[in-house]
C-alpha atoms as a PDB file:
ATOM      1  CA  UNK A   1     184.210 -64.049 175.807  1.00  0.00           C
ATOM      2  CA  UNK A   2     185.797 -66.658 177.975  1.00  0.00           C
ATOM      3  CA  UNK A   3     187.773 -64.686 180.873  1.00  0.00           C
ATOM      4  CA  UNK A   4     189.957 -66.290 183.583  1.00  0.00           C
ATOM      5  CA  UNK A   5     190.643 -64.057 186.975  1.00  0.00           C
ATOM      6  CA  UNK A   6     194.077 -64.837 189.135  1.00  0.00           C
ATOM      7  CA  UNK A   7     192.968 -63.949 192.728  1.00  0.00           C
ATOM      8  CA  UNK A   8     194.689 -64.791 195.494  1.00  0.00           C
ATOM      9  CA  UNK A   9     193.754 -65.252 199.467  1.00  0.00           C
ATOM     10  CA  UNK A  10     196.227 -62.732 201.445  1.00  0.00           C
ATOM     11  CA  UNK A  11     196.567 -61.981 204.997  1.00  0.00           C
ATOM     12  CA  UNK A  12     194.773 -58.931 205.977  1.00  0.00           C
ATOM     13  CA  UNK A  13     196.990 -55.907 205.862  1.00  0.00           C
ATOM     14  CA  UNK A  14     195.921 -54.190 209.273  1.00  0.00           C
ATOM     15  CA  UNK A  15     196.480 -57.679 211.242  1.00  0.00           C
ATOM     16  CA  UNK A  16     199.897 -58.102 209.118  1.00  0.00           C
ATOM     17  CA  UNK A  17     202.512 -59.042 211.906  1.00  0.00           C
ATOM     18  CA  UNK A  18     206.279 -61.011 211.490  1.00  0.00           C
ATOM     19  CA  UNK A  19     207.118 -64.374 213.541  1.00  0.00           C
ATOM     20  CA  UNK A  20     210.759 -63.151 215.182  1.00  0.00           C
ATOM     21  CA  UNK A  21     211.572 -66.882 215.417  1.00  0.00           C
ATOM     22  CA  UNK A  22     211.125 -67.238 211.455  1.00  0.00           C
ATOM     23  CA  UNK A  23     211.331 -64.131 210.244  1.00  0.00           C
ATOM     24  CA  UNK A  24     208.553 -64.406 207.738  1.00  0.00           C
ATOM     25  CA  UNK A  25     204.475 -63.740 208.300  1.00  0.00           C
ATOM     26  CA  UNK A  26     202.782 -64.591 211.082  1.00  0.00           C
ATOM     27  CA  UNK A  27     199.489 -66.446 209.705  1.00  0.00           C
ATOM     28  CA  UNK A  28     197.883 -67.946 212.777  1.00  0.00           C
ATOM     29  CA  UNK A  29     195.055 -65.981 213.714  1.00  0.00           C
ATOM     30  CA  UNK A  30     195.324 -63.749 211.546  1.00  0.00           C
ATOM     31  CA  UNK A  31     191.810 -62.867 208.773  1.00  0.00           C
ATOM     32  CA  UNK A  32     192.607 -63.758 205.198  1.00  0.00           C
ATOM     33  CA  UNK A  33     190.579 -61.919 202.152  1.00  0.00           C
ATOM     34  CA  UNK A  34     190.339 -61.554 199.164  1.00  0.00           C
ATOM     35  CA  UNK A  35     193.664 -59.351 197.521  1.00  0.00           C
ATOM     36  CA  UNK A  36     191.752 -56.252 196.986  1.00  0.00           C
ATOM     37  CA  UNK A  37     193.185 -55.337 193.996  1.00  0.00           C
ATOM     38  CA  UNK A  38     191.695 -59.065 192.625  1.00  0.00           C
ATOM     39  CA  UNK A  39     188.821 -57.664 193.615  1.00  0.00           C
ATOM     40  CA  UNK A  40     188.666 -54.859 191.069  1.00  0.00           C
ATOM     41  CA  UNK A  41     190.104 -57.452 188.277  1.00  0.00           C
ATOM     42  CA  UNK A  42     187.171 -59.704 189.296  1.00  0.00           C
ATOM     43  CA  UNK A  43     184.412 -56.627 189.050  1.00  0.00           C
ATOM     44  CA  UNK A  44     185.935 -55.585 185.461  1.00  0.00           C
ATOM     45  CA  UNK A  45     185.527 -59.386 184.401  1.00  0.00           C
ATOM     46  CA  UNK A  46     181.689 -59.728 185.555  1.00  0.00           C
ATOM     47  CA  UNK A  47     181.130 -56.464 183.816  1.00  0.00           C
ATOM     48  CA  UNK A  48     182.676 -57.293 180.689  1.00  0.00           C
ATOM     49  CA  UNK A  49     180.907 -60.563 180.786  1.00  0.00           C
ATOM     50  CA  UNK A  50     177.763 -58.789 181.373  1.00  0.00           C
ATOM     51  CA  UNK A  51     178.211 -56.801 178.371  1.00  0.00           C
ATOM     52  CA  UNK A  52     179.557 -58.915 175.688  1.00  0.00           C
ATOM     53  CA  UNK A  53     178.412 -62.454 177.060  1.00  0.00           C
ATOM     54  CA  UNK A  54     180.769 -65.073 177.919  1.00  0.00           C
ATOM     55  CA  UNK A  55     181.896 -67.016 180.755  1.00  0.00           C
ATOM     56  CA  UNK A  56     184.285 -65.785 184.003  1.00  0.00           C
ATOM     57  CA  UNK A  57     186.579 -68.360 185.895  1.00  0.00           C
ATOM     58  CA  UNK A  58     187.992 -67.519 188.855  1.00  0.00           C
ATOM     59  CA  UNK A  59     191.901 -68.918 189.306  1.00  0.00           C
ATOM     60  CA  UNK A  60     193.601 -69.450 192.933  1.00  0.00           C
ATOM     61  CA  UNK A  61     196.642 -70.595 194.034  1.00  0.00           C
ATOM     62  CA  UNK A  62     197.085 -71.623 197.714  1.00  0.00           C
ATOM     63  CA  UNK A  63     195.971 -74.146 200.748  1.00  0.00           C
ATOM     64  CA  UNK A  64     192.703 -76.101 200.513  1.00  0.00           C
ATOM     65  CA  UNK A  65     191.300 -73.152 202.548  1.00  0.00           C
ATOM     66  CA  UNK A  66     191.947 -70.699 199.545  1.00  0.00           C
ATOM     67  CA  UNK A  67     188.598 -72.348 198.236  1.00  0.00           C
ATOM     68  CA  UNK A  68     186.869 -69.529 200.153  1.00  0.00           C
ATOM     69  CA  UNK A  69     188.156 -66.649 198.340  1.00  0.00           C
ATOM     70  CA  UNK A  70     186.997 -68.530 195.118  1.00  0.00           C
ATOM     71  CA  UNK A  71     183.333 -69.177 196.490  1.00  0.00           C
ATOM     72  CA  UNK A  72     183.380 -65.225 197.330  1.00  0.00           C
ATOM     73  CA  UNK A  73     184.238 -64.648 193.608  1.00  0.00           C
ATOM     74  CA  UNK A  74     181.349 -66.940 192.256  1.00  0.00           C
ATOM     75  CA  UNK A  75     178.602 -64.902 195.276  1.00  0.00           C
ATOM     76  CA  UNK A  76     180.239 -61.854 193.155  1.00  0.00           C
ATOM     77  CA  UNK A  77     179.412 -62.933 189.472  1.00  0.00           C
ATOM     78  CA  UNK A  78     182.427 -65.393 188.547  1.00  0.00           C
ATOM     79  CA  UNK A  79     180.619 -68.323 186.845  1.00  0.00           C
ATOM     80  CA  UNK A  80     183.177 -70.940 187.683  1.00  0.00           C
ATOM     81  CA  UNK A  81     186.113 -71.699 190.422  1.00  0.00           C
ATOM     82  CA  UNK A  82     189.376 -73.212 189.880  1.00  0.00           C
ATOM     83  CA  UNK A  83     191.616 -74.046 193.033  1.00  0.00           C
ATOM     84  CA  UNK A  84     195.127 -74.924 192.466  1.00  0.00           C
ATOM     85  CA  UNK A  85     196.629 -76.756 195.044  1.00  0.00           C
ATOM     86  CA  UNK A  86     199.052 -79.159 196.069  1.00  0.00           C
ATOM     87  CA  UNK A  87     202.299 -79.150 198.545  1.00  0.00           C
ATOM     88  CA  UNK A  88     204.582 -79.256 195.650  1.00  0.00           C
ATOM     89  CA  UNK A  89     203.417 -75.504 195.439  1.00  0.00           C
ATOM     90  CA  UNK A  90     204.804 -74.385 198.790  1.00  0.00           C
ATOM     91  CA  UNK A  91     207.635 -71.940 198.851  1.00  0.00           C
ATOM     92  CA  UNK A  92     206.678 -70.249 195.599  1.00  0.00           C
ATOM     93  CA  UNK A  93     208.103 -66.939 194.874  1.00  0.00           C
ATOM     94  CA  UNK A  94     206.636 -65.164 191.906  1.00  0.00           C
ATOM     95  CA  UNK A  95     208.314 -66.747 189.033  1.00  0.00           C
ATOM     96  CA  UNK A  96     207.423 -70.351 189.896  1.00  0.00           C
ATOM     97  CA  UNK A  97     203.475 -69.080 190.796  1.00  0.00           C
ATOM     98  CA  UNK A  98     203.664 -66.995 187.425  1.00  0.00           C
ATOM     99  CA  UNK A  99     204.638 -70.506 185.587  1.00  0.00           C
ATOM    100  CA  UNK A 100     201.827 -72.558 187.690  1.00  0.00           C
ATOM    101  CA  UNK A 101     198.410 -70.422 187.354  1.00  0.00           C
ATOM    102  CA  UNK A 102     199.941 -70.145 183.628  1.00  0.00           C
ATOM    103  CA  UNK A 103     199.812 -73.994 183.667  1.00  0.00           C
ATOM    104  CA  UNK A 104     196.556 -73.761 185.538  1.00  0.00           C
ATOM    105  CA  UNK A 105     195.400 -71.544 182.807  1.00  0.00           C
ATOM    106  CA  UNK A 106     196.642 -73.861 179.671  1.00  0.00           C
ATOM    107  CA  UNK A 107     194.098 -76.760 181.580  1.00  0.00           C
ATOM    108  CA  UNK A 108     190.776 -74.608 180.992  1.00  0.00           C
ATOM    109  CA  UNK A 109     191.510 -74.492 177.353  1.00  0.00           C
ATOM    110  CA  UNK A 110     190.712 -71.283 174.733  1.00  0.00           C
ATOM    111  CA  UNK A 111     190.760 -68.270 176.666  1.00  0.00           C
ATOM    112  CA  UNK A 112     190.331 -63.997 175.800  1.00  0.00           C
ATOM    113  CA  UNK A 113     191.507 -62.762 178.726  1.00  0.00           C
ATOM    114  CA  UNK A 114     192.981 -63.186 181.502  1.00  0.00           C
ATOM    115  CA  UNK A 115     192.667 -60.223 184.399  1.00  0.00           C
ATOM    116  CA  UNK A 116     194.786 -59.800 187.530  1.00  0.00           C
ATOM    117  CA  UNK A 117     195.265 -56.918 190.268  1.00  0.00           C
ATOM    118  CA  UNK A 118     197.960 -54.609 189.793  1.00  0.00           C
ATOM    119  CA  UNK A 119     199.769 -56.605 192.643  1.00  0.00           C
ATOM    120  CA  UNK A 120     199.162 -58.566 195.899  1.00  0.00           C
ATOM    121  CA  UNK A 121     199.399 -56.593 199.065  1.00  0.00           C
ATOM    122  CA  UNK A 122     201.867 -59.173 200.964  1.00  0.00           C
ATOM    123  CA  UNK A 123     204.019 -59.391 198.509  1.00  0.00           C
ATOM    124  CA  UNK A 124     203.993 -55.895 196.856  1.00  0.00           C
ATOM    125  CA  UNK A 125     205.879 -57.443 193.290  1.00  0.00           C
ATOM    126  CA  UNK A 126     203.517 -56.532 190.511  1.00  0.00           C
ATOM    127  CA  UNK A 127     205.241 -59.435 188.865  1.00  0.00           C
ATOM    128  CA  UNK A 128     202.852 -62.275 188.470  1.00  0.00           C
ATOM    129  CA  UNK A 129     200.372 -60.656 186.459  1.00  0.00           C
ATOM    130  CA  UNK A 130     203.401 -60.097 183.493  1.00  0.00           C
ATOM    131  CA  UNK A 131     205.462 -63.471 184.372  1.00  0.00           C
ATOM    132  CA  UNK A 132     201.739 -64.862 183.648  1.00  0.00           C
ATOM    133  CA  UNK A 133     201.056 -63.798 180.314  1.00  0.00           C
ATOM    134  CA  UNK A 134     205.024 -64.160 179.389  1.00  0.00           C
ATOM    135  CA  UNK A 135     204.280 -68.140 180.174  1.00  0.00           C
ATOM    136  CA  UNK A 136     200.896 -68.293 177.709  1.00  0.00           C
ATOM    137  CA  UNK A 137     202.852 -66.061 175.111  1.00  0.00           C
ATOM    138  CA  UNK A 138     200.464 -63.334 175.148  1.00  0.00           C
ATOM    139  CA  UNK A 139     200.488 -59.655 174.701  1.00  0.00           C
ATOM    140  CA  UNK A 140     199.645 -57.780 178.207  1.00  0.00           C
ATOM    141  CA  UNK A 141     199.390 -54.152 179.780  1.00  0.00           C
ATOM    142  CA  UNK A 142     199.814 -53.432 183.372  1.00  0.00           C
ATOM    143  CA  UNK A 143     198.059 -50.607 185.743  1.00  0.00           C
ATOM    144  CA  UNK A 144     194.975 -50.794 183.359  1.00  0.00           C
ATOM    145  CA  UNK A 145     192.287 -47.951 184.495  1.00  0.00           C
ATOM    146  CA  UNK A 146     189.477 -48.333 182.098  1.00  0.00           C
ATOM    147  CA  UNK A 147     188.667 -50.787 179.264  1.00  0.00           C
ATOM    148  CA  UNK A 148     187.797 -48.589 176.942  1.00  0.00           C
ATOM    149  CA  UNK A 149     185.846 -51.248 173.957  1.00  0.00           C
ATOM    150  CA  UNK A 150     185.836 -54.918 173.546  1.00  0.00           C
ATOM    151  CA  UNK A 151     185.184 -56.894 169.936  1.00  0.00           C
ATOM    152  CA  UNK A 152     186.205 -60.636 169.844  1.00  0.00           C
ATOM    153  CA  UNK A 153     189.755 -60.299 168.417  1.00  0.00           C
ATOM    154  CA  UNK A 154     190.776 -56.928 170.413  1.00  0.00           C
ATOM    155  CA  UNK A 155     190.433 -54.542 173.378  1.00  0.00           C
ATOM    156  CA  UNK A 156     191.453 -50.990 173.913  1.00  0.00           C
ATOM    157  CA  UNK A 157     192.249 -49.796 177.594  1.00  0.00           C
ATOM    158  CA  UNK A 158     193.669 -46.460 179.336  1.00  0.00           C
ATOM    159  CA  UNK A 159     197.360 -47.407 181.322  1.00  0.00           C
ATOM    160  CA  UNK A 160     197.379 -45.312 184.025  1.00  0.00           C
ATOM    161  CA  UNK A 161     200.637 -42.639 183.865  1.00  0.00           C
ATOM    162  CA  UNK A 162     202.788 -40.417 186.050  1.00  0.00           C
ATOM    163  CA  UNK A 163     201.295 -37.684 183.811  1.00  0.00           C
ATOM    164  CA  UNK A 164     197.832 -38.935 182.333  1.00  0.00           C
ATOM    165  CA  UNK A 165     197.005 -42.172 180.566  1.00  0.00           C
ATOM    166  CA  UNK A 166     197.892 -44.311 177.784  1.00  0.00           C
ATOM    167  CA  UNK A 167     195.498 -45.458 174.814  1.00  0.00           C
ATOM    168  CA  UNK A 168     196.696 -48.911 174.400  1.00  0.00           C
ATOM    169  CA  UNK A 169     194.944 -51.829 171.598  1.00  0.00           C
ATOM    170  CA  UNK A 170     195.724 -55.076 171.592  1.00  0.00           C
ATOM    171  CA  UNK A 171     194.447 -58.144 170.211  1.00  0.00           C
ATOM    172  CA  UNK A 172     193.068 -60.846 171.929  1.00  0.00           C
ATOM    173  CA  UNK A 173     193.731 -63.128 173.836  1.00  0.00           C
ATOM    174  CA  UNK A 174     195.923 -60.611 176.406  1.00  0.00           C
ATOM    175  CA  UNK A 175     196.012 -60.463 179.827  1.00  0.00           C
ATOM    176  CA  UNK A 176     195.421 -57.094 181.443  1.00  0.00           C
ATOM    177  CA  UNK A 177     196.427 -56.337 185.214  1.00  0.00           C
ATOM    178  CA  UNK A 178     194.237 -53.719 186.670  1.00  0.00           C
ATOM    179  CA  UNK A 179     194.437 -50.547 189.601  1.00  0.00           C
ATOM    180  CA  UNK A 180     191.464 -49.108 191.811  1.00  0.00           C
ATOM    181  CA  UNK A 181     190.489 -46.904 190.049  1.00  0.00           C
ATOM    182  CA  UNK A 182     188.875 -48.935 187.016  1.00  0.00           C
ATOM    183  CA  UNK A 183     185.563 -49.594 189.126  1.00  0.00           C
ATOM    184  CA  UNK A 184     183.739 -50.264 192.088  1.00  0.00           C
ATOM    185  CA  UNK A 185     183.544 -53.600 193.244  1.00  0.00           C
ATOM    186  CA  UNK A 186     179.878 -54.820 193.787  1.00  0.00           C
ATOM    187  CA  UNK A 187     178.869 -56.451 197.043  1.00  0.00           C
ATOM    188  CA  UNK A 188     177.173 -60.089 196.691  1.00  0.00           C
ATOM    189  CA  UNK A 189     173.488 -60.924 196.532  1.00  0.00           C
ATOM    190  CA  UNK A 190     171.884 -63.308 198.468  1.00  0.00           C
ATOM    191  CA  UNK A 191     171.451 -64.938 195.648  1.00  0.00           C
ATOM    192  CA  UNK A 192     175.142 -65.097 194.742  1.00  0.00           C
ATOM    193  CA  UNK A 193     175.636 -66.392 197.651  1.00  0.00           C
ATOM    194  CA  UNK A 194     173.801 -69.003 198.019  1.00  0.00           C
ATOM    195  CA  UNK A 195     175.216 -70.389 194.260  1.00  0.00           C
ATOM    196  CA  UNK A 196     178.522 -70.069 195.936  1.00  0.00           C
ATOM    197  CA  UNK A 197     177.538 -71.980 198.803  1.00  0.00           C
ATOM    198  CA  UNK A 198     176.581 -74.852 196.870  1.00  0.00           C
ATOM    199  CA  UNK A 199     178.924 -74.815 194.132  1.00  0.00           C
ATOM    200  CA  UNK A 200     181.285 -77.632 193.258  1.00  0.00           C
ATOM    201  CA  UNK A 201     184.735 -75.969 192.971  1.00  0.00           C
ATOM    202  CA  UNK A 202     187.512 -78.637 191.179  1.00  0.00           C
ATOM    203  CA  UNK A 203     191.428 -78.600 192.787  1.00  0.00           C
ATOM    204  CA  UNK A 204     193.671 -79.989 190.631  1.00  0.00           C
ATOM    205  CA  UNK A 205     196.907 -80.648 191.404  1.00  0.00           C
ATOM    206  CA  UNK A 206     200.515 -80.047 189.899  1.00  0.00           C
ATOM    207  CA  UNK A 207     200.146 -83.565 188.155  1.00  0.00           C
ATOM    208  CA  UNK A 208     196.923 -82.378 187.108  1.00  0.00           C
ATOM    209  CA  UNK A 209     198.175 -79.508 185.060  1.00  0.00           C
ATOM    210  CA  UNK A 210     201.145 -81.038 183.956  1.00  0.00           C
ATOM    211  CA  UNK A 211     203.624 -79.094 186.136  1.00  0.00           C
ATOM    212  CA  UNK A 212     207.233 -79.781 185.622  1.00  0.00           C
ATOM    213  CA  UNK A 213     208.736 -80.672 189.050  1.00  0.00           C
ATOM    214  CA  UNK A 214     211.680 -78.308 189.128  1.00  0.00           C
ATOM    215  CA  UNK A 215     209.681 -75.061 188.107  1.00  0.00           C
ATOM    216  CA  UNK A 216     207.311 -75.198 191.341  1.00  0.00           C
ATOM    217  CA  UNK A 217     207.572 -74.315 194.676  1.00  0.00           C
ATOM    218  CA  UNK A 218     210.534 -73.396 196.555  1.00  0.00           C
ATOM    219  CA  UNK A 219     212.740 -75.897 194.213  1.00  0.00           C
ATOM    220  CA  UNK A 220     211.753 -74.085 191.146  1.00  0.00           C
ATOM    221  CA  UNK A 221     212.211 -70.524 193.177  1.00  0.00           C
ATOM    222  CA  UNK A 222     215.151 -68.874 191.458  1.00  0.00           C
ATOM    223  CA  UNK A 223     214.383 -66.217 194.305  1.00  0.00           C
ATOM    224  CA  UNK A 224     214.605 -66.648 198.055  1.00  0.00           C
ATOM    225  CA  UNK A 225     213.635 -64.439 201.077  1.00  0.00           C
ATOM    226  CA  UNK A 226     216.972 -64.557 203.315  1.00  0.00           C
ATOM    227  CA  UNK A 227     215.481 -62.452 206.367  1.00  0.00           C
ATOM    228  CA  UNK A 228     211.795 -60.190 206.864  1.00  0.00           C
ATOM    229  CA  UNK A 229     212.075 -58.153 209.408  1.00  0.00           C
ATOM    230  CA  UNK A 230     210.197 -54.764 211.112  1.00  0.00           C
ATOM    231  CA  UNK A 231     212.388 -51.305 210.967  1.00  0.00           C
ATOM    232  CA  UNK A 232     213.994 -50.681 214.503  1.00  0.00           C
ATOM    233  CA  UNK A 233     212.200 -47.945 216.113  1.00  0.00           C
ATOM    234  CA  UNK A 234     214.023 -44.445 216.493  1.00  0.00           C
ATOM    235  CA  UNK A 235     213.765 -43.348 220.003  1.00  0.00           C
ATOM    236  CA  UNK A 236     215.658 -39.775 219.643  1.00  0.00           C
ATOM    237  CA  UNK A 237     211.885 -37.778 218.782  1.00  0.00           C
ATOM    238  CA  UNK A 238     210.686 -34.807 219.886  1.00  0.00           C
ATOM    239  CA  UNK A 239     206.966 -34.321 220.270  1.00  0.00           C
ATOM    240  CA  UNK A 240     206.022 -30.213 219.681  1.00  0.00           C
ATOM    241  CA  UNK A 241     202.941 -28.867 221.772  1.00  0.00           C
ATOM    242  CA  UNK A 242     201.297 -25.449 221.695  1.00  0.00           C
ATOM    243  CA  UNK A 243     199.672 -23.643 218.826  1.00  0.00           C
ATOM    244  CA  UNK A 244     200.662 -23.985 214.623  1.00  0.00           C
ATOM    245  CA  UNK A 245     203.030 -20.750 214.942  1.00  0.00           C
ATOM    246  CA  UNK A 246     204.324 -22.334 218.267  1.00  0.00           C
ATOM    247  CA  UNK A 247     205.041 -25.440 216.726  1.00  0.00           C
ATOM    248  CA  UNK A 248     206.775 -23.762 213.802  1.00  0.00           C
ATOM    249  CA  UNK A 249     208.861 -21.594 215.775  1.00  0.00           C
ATOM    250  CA  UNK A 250     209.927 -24.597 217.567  1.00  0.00           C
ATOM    251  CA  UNK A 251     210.717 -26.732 214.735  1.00  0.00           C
ATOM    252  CA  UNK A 252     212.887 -23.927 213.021  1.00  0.00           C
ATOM    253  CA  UNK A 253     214.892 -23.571 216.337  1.00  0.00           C
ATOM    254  CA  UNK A 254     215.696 -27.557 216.296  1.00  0.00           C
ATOM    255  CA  UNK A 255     216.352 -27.157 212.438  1.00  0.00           C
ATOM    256  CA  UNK A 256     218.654 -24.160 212.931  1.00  0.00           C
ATOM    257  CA  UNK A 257     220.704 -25.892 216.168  1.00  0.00           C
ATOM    258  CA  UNK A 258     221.587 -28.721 213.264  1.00  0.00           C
ATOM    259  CA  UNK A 259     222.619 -26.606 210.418  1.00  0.00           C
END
């Protein structure tokens, strides 16, 4: 089973903080990782791999520095890397990235499946994973909680619910975009590690993978982001003290003086 994962380097969320000058994310100085939701679509890859053979490719889109998210993926079980970069890129918004990794994707030839996380945590869209497999013309279900079986022309998965789960087949190749809850990501070996260290990892660029010019970057962006900005803090708050039944009795006397 050939397998491709879409994982992305993101800005970690507790260091998260907005440039007032430009109104979008501050990235100097701030730790990127691995999105952790990749992480889980990564795990469910290597384990499927480990079951029914095969061969797991990690995908990235991003800066020459995204390489290191891709050498964590190979120290985690991915057998191979792919970086995708190249200014062109810049500026992306979800429906020009869907339309490059999908071109990235196309490059590597015959592929089963293609895994992503439910969503990145910068962005928040959920939209890449479905604008993906939309570009490749495949079948796909989102918020995937368990692969259920695997054969070589289908797979059967629970779609996490409001109220339970869906039973969902489809055949293959699909593209599945996965929550937390489908596993527990493993932690690299020394061994991994040291493979990632000295693994080759290609880049190709938008020439590369045969990119039309006006569907990347922030030319091909049907979408822009007009302003970012934090929520004004409230300063009318009152802080309760005492005991529970003191701080109830309080509340209910603010709540009644506003009815």
């Amino acid at each position: 089973m050939n397998i491709v994962v879409c994982i992305k380097q993101v800005p970690d969320a507790k260091d998260v903080r907005l440039d007032p000058e430009t109104n979008t994310l501050a990235r100097e100085g701030v730790e990127s990782i691995m999105n952790p939701y990749d992480r889980h679509a990564l795990e469910e890859a290597v384990q499927l791999k480990e079951e029914h053979g095969g061969c797991v490719t990690a995908v990235t889109m991003g800066p020459p520095q995204a390489e290191n998210v891709l050498r964590e993926a190979l120290a985690c079980g991915a057998d191979k890397g792919l970086l995708v970069s190249d200014r062109a890129f810049a500026g992306a918004d979800t429906w020009a990235t869907s339309y490059t990794l999908a071109k990235a994707i196309e490059s590597l030839g015959e592929i089963d499946l293609t895994l992503c996380g439910k969503q990145a945590i910068d962005g928040d869209t959920a939209q890449v994973g479905p604008g993906v497999a939309c570009r490749l013309g495949v079948p796909f279900v989102t918020c995937v909680q368990k692969t259920r079986a695997s054969s070589p022309d289908s797979i059967t998965v629970e779609r996490m619910m409001d109220d339970g789960y869906d039973l969902v087949r489809l055949p293959l190749p699909a593209l599945l975009t996965v929550v937390k809850d489908i596993n527990e990501p493993r932690v690299a070996s020394l061994k991994g590690k040291m493979k990632a260290k000295k693994a080759v990892i290609p880049m190709v660029s938008a020439a590369d993978i045969q990119a039309a010019p006006e569907n990347i970057g922030l030319g091909g962006s049907p979408t822009k982001v007009v302003r970012v900005f934090s929520p004004e803090a409230r300063g009318d708050r009152q802080i309760f003290t005492g005991t529970v039944e003191e701080q109830v009795d309080q509340l209910v006397q603010q709540l009644k003086a506003h009815l």
